[in-house]
Every structure is written in structure tokens, then in C-alpha cells.
PDB file of N, CA and C in Angstrom:
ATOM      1  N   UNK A   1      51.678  65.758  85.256  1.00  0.00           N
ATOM      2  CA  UNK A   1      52.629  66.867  85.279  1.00  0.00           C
ATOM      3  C   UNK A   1      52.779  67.419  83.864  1.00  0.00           C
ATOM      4  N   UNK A   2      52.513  68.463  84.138  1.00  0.00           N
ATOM      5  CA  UNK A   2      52.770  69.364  82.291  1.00  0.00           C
ATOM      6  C   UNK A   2      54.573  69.768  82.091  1.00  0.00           C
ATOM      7  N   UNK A   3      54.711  70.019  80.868  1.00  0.00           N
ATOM      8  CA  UNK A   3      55.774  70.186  80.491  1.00  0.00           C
ATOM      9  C   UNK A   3      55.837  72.280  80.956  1.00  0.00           C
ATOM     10  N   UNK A   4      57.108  72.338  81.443  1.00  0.00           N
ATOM     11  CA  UNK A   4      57.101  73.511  81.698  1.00  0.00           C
ATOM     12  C   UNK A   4      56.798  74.767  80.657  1.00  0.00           C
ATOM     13  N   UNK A   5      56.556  75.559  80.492  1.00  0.00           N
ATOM     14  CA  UNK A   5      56.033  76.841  79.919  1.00  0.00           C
ATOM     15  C   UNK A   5      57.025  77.356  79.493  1.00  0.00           C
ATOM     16  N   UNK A   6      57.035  78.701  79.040  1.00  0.00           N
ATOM     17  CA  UNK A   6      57.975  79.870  79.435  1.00  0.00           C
ATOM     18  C   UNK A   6      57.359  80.453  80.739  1.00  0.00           C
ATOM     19  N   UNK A   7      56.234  80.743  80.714  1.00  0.00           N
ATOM     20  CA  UNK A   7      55.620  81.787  81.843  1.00  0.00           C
ATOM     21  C   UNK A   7      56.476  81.119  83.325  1.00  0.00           C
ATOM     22  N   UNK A   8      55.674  79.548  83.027  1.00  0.00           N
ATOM     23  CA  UNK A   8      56.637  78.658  84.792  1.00  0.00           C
ATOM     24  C   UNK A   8      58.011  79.094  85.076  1.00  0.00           C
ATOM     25  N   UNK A   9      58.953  78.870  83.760  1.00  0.00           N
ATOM     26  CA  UNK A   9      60.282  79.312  84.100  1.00  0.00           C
ATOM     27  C   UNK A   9      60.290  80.824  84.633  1.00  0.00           C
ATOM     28  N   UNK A  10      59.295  81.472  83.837  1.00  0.00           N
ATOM     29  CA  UNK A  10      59.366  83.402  84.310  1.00  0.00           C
ATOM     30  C   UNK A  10      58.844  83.273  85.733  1.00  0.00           C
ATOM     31  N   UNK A  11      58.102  82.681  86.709  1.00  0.00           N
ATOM     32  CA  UNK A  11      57.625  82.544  87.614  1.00  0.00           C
ATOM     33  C   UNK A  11      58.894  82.306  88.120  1.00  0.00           C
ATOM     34  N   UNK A  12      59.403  81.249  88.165  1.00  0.00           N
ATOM     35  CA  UNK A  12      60.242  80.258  89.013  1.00  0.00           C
ATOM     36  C   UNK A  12      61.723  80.832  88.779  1.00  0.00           C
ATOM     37  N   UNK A  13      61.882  82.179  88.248  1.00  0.00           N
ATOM     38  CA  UNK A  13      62.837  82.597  87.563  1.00  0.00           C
ATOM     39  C   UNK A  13      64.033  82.117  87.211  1.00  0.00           C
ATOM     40  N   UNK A  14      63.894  81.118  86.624  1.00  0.00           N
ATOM     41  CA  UNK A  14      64.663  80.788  85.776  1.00  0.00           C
ATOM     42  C   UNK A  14      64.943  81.241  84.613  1.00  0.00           C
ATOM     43  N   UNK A  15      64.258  82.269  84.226  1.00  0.00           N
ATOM     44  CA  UNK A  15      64.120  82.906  83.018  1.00  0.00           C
ATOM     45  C   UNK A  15      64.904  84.527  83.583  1.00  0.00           C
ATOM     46  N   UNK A  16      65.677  84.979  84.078  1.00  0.00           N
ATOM     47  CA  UNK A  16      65.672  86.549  84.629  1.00  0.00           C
ATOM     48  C   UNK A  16      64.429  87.364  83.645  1.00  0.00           C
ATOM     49  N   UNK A  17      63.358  88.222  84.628  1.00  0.00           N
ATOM     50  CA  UNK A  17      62.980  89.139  84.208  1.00  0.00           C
ATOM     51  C   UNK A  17      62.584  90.247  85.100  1.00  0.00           C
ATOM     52  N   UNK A  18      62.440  91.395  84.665  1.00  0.00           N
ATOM     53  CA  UNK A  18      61.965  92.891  85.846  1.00  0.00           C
ATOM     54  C   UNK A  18      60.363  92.167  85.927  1.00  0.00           C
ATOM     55  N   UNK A  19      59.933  92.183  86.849  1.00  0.00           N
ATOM     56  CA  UNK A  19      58.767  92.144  87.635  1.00  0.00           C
ATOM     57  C   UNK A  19      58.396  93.282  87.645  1.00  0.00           C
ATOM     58  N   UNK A  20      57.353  94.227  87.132  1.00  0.00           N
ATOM     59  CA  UNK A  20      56.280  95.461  87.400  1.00  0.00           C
ATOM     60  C   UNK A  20      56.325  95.664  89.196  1.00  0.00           C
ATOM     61  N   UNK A  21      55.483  94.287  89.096  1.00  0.00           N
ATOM     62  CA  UNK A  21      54.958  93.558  90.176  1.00  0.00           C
ATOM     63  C   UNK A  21      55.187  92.181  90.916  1.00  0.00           C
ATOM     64  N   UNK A  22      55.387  91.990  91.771  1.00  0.00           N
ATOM     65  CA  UNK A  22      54.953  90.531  92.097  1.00  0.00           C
ATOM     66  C   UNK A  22      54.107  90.747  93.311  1.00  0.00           C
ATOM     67  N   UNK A  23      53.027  89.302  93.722  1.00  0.00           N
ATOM     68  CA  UNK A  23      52.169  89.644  94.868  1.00  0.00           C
ATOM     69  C   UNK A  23      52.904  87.580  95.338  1.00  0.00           C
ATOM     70  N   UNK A  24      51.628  87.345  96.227  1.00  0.00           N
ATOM     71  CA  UNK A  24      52.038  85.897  96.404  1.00  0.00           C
ATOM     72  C   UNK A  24      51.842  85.143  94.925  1.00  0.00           C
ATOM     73  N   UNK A  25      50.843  85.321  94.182  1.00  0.00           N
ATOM     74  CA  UNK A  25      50.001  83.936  93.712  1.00  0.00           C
ATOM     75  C   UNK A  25      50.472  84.881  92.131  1.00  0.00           C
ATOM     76  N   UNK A  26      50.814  85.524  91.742  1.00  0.00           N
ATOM     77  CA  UNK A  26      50.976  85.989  90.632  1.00  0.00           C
ATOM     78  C   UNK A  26      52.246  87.269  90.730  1.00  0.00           C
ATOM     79  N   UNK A  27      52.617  87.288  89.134  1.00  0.00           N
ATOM     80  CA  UNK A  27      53.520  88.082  88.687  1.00  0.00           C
ATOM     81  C   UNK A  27      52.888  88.790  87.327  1.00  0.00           C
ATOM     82  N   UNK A  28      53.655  90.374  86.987  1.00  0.00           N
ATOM     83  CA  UNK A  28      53.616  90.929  86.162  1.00  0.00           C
ATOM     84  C   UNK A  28      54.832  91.741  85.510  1.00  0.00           C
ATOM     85  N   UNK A  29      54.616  91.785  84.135  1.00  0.00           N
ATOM     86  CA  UNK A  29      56.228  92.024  84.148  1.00  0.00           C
ATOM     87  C   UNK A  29      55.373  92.484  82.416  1.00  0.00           C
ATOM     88  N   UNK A  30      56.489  92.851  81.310  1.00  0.00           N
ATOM     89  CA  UNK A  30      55.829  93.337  79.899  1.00  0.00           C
ATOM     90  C   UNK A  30      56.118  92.796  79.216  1.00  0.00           C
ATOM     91  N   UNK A  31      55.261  92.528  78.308  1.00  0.00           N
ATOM     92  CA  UNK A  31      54.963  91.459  77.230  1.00  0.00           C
ATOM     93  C   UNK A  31      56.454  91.645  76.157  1.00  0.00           C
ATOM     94  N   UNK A  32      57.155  90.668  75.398  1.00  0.00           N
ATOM     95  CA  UNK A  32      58.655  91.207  74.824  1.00  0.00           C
ATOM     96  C   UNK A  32      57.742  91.630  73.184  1.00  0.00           C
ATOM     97  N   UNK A  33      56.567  91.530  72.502  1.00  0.00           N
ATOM     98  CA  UNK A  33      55.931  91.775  71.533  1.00  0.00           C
ATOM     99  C   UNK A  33      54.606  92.458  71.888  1.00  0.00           C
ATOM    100  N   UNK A  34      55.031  94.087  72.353  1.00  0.00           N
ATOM    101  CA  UNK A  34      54.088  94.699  72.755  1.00  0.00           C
ATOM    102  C   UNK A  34      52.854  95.015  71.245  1.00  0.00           C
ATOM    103  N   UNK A  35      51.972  95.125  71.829  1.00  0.00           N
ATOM    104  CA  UNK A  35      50.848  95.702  71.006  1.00  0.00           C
ATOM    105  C   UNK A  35      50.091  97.159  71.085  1.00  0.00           C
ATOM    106  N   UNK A  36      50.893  97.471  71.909  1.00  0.00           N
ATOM    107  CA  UNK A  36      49.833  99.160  72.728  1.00  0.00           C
ATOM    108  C   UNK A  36      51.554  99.188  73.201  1.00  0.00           C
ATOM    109  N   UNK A  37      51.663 101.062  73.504  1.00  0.00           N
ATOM    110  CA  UNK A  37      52.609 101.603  74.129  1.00  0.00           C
ATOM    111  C   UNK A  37      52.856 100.854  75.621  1.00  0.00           C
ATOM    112  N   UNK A  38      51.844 100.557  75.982  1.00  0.00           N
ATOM    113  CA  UNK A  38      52.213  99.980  77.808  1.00  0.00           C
ATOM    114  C   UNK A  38      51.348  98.618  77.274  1.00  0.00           C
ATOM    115  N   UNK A  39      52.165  97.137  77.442  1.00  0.00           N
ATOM    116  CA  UNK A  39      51.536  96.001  77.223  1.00  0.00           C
ATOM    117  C   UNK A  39      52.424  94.981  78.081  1.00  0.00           C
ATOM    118  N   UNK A  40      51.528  94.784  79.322  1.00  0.00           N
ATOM    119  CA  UNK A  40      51.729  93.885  80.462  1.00  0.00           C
ATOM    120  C   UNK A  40      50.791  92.575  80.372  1.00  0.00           C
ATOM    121  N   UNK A  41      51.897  91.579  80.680  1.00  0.00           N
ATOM    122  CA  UNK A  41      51.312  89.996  81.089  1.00  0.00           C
ATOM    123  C   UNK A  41      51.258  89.990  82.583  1.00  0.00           C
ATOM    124  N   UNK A  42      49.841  89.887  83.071  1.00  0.00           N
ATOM    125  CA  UNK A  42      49.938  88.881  84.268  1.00  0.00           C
ATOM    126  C   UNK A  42      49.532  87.911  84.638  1.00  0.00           C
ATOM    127  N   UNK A  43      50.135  87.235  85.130  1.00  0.00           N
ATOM    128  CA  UNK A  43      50.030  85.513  84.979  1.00  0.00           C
ATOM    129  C   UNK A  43      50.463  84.927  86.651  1.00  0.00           C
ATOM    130  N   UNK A  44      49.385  83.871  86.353  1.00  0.00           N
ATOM    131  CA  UNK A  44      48.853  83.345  87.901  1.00  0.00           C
ATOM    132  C   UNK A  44      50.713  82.542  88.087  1.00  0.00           C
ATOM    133  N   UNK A  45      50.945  82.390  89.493  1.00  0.00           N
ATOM    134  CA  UNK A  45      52.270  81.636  89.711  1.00  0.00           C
ATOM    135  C   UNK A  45      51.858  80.061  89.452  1.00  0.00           C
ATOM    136  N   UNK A  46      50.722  79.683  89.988  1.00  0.00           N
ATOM    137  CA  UNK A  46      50.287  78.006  89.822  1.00  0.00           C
ATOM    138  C   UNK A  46      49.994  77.825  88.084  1.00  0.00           C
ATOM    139  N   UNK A  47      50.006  77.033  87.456  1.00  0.00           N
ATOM    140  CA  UNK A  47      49.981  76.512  86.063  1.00  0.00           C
ATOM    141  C   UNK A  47      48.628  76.536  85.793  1.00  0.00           C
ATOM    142  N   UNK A  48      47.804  76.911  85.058  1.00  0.00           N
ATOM    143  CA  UNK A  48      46.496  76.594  84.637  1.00  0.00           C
ATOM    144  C   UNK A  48      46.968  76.845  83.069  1.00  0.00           C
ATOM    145  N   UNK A  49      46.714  76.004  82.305  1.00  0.00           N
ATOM    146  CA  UNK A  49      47.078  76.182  80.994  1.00  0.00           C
ATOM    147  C   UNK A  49      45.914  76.911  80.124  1.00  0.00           C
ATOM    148  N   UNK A  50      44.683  76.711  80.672  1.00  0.00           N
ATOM    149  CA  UNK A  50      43.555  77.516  79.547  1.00  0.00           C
ATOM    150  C   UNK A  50      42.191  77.792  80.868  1.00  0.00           C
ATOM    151  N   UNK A  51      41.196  78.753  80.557  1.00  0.00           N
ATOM    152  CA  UNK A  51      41.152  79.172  81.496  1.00  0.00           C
ATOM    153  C   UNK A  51      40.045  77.673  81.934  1.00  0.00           C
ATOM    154  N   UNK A  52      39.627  77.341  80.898  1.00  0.00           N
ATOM    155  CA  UNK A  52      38.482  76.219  80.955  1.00  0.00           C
ATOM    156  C   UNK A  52      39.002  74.792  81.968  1.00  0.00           C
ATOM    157  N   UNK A  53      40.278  75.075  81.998  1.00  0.00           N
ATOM    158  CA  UNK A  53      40.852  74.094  83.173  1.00  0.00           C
ATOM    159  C   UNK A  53      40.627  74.682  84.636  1.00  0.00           C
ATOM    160  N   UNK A  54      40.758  75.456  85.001  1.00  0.00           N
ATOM    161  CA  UNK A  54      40.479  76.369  86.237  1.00  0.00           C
ATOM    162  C   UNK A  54      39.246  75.297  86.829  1.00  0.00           C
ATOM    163  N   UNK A  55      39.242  75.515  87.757  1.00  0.00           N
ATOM    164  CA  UNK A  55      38.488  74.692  89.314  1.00  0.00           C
ATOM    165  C   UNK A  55      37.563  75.594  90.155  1.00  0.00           C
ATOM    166  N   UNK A  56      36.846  75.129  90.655  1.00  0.00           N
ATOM    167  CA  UNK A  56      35.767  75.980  91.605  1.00  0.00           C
ATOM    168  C   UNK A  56      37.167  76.556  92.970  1.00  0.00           C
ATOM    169  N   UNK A  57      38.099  75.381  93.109  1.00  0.00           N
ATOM    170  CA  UNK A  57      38.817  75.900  94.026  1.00  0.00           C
ATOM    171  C   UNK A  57      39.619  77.047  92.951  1.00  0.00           C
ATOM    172  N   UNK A  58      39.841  77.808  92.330  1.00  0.00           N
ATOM    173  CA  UNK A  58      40.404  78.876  91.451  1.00  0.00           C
ATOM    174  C   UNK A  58      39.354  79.939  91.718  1.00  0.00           C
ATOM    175  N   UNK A  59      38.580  79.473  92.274  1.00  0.00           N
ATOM    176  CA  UNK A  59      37.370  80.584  92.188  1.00  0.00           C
ATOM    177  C   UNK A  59      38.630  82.306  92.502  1.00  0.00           C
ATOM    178  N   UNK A  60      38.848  82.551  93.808  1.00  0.00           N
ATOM    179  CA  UNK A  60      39.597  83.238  94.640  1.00  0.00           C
ATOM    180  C   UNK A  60      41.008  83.584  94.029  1.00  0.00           C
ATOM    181  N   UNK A  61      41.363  82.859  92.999  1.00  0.00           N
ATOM    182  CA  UNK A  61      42.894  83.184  92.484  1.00  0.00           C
ATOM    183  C   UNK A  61      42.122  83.648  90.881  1.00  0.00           C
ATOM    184  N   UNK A  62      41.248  83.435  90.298  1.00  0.00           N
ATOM    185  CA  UNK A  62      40.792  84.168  88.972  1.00  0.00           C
ATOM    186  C   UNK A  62      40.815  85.846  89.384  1.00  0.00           C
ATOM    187  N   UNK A  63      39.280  85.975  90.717  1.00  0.00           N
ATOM    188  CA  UNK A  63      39.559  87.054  91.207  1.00  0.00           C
ATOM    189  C   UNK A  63      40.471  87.987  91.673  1.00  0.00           C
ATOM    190  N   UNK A  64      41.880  87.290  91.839  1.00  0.00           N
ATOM    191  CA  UNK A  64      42.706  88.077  92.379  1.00  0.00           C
ATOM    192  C   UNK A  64      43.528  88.751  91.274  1.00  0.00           C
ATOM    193  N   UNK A  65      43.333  87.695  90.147  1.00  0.00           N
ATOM    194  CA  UNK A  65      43.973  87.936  88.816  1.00  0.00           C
ATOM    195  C   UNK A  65      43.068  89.534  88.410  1.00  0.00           C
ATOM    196  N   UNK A  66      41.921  89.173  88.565  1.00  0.00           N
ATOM    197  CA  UNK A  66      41.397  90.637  87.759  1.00  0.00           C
ATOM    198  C   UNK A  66      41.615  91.865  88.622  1.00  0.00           C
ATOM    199  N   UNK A  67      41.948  92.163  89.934  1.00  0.00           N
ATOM    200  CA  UNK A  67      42.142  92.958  91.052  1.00  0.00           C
ATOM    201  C   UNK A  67      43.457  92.968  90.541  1.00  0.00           C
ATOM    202  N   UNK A  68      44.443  92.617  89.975  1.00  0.00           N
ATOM    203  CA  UNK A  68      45.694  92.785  89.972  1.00  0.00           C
ATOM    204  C   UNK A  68      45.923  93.731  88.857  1.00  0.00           C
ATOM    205  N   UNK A  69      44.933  93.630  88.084  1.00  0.00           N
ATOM    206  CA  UNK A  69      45.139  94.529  86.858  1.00  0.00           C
ATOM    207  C   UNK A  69      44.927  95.599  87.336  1.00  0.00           C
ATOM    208  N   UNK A  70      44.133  95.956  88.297  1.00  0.00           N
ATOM    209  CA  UNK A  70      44.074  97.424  87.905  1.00  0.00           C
ATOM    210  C   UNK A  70      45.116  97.657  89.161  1.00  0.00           C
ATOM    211  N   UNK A  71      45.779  97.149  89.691  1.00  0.00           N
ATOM    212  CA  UNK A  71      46.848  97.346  90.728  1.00  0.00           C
ATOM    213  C   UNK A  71      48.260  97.704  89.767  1.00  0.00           C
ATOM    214  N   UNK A  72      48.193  97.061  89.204  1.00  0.00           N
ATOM    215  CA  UNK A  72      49.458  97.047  88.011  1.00  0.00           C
ATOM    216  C   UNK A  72      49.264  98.853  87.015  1.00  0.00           C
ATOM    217  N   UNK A  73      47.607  98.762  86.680  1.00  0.00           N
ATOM    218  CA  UNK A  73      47.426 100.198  85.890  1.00  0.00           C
ATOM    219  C   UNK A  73      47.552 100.912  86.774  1.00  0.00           C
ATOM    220  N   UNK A  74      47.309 101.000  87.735  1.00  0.00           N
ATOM    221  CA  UNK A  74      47.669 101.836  89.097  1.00  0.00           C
ATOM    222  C   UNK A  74      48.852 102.581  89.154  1.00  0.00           C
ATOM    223  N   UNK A  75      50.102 101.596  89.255  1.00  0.00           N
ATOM    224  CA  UNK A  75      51.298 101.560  89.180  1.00  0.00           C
ATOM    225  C   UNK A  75      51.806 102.044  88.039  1.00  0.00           C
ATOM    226  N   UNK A  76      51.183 101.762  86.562  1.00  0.00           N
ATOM    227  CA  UNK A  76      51.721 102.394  85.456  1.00  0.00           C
ATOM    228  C   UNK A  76      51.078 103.814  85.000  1.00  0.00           C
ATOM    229  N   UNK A  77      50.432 103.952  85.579  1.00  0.00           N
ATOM    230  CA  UNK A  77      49.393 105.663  85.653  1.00  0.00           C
ATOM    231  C   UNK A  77      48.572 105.612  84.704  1.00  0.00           C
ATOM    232  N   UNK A  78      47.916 104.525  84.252  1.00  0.00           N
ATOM    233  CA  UNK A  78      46.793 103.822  83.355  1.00  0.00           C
ATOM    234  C   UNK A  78      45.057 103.901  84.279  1.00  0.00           C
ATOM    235  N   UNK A  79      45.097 103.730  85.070  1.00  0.00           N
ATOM    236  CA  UNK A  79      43.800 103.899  85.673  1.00  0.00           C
ATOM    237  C   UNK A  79      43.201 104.680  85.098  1.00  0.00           C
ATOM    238  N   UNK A  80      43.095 106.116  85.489  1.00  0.00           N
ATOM    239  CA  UNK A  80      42.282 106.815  85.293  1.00  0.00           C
ATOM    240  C   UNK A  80      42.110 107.386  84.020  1.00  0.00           C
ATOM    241  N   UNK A  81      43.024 107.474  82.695  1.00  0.00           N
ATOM    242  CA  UNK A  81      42.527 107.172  81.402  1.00  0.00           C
ATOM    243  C   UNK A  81      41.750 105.852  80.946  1.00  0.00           C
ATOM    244  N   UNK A  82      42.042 104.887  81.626  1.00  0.00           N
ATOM    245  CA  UNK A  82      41.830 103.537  81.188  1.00  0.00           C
ATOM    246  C   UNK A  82      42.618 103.074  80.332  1.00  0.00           C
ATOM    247  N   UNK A  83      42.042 101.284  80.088  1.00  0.00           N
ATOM    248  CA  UNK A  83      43.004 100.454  79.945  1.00  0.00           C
ATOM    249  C   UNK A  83      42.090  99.253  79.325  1.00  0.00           C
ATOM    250  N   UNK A  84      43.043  98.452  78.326  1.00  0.00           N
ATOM    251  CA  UNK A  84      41.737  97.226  77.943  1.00  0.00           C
ATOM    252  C   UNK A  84      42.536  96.031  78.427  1.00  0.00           C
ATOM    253  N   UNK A  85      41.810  95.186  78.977  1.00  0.00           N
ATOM    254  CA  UNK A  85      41.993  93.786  79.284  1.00  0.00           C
ATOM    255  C   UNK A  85      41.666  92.630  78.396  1.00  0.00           C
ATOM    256  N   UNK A  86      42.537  91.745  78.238  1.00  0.00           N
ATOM    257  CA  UNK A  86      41.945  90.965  76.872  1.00  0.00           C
ATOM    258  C   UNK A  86      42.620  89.283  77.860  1.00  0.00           C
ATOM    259  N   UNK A  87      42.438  88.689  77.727  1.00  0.00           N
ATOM    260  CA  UNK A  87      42.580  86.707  77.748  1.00  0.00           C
ATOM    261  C   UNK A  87      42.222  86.055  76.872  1.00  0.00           C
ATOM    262  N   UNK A  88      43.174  85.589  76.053  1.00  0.00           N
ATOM    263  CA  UNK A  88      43.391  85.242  74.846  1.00  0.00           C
ATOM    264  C   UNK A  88      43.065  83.346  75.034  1.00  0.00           C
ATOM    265  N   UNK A  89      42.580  82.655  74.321  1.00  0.00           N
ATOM    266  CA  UNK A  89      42.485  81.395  74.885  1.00  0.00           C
ATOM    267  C   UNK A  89      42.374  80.297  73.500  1.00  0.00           C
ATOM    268  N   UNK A  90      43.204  79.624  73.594  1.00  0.00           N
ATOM    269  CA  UNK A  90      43.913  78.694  72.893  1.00  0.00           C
ATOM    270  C   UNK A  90      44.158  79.343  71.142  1.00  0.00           C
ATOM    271  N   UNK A  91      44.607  78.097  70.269  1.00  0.00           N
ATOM    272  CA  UNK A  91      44.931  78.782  69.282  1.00  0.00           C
ATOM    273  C   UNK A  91      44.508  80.019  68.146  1.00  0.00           C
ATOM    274  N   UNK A  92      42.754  79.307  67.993  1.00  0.00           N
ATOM    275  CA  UNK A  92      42.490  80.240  67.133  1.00  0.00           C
ATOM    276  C   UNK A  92      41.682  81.457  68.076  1.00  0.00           C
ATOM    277  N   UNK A  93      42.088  81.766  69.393  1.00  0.00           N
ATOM    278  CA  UNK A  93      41.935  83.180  70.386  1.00  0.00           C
ATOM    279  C   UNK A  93      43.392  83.571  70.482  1.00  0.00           C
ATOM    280  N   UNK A  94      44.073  83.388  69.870  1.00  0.00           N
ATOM    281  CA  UNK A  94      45.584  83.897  70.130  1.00  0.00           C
ATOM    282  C   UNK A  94      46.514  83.632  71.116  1.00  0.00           C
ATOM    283  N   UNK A  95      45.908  82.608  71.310  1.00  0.00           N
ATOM    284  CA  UNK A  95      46.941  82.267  73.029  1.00  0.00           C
ATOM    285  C   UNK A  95      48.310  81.624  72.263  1.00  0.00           C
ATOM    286  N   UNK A  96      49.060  82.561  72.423  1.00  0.00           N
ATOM    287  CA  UNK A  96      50.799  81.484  72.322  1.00  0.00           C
ATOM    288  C   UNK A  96      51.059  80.866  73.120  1.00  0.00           C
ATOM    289  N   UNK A  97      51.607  80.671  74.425  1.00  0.00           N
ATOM    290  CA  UNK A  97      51.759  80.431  75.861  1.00  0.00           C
ATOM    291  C   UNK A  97      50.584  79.444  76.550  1.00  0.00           C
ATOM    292  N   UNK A  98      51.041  78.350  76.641  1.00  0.00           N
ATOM    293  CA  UNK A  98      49.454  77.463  76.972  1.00  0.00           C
ATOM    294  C   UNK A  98      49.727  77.978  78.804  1.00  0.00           C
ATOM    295  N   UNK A  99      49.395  78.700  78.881  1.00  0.00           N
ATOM    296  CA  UNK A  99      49.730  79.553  80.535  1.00  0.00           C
ATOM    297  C   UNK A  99      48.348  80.257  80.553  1.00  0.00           C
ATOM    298  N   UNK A 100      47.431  80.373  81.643  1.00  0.00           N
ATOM    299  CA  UNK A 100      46.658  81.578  81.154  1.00  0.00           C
ATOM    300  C   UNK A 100      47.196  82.385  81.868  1.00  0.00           C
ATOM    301  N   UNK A 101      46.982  83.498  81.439  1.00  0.00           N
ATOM    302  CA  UNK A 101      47.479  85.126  81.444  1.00  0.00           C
ATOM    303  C   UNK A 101      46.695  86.300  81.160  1.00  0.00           C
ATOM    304  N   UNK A 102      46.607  87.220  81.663  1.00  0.00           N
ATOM    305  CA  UNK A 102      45.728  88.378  81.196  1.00  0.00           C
ATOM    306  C   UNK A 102      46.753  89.444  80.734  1.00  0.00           C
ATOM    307  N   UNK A 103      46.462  89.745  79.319  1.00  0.00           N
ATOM    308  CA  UNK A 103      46.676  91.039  78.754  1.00  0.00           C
ATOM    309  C   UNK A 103      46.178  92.318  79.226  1.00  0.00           C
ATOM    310  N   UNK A 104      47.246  93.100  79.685  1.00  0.00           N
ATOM    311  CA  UNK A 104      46.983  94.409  80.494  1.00  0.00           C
ATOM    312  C   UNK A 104      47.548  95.339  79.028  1.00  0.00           C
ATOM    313  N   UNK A 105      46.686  96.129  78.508  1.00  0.00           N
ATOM    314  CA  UNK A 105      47.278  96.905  77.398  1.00  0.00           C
ATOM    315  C   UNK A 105      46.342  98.992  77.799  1.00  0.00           C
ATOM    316  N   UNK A 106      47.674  99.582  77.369  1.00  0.00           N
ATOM    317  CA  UNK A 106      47.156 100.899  77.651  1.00  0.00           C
ATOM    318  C   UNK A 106      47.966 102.142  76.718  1.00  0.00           C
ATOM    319  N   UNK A 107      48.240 103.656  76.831  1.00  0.00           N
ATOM    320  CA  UNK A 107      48.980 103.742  76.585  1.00  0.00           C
ATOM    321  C   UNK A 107      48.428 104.730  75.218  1.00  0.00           C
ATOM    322  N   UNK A 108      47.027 104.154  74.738  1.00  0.00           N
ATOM    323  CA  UNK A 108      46.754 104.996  73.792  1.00  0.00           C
ATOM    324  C   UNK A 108      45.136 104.762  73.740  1.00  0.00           C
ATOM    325  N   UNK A 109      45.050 105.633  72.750  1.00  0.00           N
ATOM    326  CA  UNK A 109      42.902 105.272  72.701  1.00  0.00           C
ATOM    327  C   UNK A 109      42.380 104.584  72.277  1.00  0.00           C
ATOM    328  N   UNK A 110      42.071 103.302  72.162  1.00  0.00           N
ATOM    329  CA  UNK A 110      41.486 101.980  71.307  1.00  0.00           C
ATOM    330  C   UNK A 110      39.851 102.337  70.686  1.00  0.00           C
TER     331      UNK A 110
END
């Protein structure tokens, strides 16, 4: 058993936050240290701390993770300019949050 996150508590809301989105297996909601004008976390509801832990059974919940992004740019009117996706992974990739999560960032021209 891992020690809880922030993200688990934001899942399990114990943390109050606005949800963008929620589906079953994941939530999205905006990062509190944006980097781009529109900068969304979405993050799986089950715990995977890095992505290199993930399972052949994850196969189907990775995928749903990347389908969610553009459901979320959808929703924020990011699609059709576009949008960059980034997954940051452990310390020296920038991961704060041992949660994996995908960076949804938009909002301007990179």
C-alpha cells in the first residue's frame, strides 16, 4: 500500500476541487502552477505512481488517458488550434506528484 498522494486525495475528494471533467477511471481539473494560459492535469483515479509501473492489464486505462485529452481540449475550445501534451516522469523529468498524470497545456503558440 503506498502512502497517499495529493492527486488520491483530489480523486477521493478529500481535497475539494472543480473537476473540468470527470469520466469513470479518471479526473481533470487545472494545474494550481499553470505554465500555458489553459494548463490541465489528468490523472488516472487508480494509483500508478510512474508510468514504468503500469501493467499489460493498464493497457486500456493508458489509452483512455490519451482519448481524454483531447475530450477535455474539446471542452476547453483547444482542439482545433491545438494543444501540447507532456508526462513528466520522476525527478529529473519533472514529475512532482509520484501520481502519473498527463499535462494538457494550450492557450498559446509553443
Amino acid at each position: 500500500m503506498h502512502e497517499k498522494d495529493i492527486f488520491c486525495k483530489i480523486v477521493e475528494k478529500e481535497i475539494p476541487t472543480d473537476f473540468i471533467m470527470e469520466e469513470e477511471n479518471w479526473v481533470a481539473f487545472k494545474d494550481i502552477r499553470p505554465s500555458a494560459p489553459v494548463h490541465v492535469l489528468i490523472v488516472p483515479k487508480r494509483h500508478i505512481a510512474y508510468l514504468e509501473d503500469a501493467k499489460d492489464s493498464d493497457r486500456e486505462l493508458l489509452g483512455e488517458l490519451l482519448l481524454a485529452v483531447h475530450k477535455v481540449a474539446e471542452k476547453l475550445g483547444l482542439a482545433e488550434g491545438g494543444y501540447r501534451i507532456a508526462i513528466n516522469q520522476k525527478e529529473d523529468g519533472g514529475q512532482i506528484v509520484p501520481h502519473l498524470h498527463l499535462h494538457l497545456l494550450g492557450g498559446k503558440k509553443f
